[in-house]
C-alpha atoms as a PDB file:
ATOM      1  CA  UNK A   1      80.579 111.308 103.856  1.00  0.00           C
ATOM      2  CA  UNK A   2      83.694 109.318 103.639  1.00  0.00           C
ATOM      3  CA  UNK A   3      83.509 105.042 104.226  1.00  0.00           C
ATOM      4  CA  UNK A   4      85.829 102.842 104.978  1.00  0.00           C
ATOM      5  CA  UNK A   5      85.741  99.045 102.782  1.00  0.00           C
ATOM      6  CA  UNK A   6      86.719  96.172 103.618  1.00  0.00           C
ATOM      7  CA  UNK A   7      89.272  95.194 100.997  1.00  0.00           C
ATOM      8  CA  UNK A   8      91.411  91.804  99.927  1.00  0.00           C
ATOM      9  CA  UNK A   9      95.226  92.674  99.557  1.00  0.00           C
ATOM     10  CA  UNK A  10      96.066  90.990  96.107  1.00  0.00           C
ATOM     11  CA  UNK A  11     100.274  91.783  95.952  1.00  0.00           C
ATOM     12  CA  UNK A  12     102.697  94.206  97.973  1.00  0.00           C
ATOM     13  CA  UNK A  13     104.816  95.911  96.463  1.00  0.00           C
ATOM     14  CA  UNK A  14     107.282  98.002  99.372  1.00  0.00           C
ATOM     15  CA  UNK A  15     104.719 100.651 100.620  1.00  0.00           C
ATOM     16  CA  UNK A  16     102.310  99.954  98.341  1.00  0.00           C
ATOM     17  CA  UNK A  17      99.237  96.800  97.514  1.00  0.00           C
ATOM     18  CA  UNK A  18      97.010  96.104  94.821  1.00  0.00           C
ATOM     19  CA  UNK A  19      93.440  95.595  96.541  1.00  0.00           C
ATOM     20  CA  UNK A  20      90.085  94.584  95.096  1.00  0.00           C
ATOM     21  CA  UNK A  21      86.424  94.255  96.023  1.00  0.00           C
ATOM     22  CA  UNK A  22      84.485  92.125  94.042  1.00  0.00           C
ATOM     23  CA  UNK A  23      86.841  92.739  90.887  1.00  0.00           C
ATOM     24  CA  UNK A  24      87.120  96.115  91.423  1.00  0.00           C
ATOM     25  CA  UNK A  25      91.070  96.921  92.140  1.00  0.00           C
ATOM     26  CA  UNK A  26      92.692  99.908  93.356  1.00  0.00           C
ATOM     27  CA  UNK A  27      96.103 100.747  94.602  1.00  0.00           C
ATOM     28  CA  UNK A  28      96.885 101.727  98.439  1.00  0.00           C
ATOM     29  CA  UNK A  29      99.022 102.729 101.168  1.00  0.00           C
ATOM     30  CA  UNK A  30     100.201 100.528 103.120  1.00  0.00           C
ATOM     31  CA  UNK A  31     102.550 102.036 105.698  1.00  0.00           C
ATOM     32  CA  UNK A  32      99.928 102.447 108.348  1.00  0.00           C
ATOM     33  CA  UNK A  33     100.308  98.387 108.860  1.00  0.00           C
ATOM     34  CA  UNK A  34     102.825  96.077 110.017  1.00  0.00           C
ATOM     35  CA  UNK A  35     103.663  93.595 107.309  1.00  0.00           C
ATOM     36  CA  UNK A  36     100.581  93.659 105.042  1.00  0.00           C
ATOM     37  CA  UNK A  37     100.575  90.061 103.047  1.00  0.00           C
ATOM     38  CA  UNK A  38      98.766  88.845  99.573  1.00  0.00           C
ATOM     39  CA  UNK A  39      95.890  87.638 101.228  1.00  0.00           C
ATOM     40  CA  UNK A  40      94.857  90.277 103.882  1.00  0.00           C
ATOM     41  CA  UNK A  41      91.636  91.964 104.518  1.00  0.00           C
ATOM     42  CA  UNK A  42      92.123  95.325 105.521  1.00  0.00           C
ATOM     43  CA  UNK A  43      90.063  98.046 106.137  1.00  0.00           C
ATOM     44  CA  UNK A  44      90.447 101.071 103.346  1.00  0.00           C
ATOM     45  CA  UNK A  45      89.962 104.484 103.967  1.00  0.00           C
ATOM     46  CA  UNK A  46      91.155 107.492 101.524  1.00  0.00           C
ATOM     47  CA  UNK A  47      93.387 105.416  99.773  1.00  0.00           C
ATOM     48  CA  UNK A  48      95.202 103.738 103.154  1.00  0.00           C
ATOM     49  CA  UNK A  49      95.300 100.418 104.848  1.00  0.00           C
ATOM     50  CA  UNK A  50      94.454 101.461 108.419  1.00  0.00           C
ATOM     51  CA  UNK A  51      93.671  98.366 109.945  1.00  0.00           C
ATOM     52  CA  UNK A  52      93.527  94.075 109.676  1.00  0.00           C
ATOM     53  CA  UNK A  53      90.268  92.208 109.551  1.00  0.00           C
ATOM     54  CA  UNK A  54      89.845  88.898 109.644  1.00  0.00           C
ATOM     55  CA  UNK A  55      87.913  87.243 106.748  1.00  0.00           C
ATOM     56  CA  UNK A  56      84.717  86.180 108.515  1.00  0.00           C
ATOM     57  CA  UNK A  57      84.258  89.877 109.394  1.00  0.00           C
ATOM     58  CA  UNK A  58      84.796  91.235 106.446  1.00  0.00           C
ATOM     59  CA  UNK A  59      82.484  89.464 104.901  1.00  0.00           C
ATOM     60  CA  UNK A  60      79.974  90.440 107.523  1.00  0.00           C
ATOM     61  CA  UNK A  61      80.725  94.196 106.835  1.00  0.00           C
ATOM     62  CA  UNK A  62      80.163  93.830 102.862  1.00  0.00           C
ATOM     63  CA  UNK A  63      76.824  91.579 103.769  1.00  0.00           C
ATOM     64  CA  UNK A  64      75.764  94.616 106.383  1.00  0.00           C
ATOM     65  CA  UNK A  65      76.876  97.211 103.178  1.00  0.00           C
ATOM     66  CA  UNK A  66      74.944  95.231 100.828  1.00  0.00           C
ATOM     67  CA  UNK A  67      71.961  95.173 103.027  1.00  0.00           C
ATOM     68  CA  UNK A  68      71.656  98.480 104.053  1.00  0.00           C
ATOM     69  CA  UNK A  69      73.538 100.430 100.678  1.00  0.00           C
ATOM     70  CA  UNK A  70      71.041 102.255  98.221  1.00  0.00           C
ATOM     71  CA  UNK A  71      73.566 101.142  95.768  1.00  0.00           C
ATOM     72  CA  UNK A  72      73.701  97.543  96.830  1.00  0.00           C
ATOM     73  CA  UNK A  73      75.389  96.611  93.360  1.00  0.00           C
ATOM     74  CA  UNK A  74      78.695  97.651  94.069  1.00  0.00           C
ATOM     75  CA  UNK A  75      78.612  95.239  97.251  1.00  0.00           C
ATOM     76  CA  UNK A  76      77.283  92.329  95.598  1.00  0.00           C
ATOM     77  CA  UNK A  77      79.769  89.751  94.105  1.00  0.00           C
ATOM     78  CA  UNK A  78      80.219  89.738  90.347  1.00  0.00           C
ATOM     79  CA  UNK A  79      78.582  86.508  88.303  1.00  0.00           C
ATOM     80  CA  UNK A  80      79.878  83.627  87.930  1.00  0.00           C
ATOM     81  CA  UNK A  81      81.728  83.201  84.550  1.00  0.00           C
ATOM     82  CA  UNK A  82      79.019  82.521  82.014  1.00  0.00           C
ATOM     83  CA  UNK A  83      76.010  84.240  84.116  1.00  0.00           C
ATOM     84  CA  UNK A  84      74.259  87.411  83.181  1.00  0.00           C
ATOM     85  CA  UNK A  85      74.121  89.571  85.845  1.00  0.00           C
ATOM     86  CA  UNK A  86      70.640  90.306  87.076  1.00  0.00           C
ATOM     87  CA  UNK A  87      69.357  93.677  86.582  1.00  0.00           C
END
């Protein structure tokens, strides 16, 4: 099965971005978008961009994956510098 995550764009770099999730940063295609920006949330799928979301529902989607994930880790947001993170 193949998911598509919610991702911020960090930097743009012609038809590529650096995008993370929760720390976690990976390089994609961007061509599928019109004028991707340092800031964007976009939708990831197989290593492309394929779509804008706004902030407030991306954040939704990750709550909804951390909810409902049997790995709910990789959803969660890291610690705060200087916490342990819980097991």
């Amino acid at each position: 099965m193949c998911l598509a995550v919610p991702m911020k764009i960090l930097a743009v770099e012609g038809e590529t971005a650096r995008v993370s999730l929760h720390g976690l940063e990976q390089e994609i295609d961007v061509r599928l978008l019109d004028n991707p920006a340092p800031g964007d949330y976009v939708i990831v799928h197989a290593g492309f961009a394929i779509s804008r979301l706004d902030p407030e529902e991306a954040r939704k989607t990750l709550e909804l994956f951390r909810k409902y994930s049997p790995d709910r880790e990789c959803f969660s947001p890291p610690p705060s510098p200087g916490e342990r993170p819980t097991p």
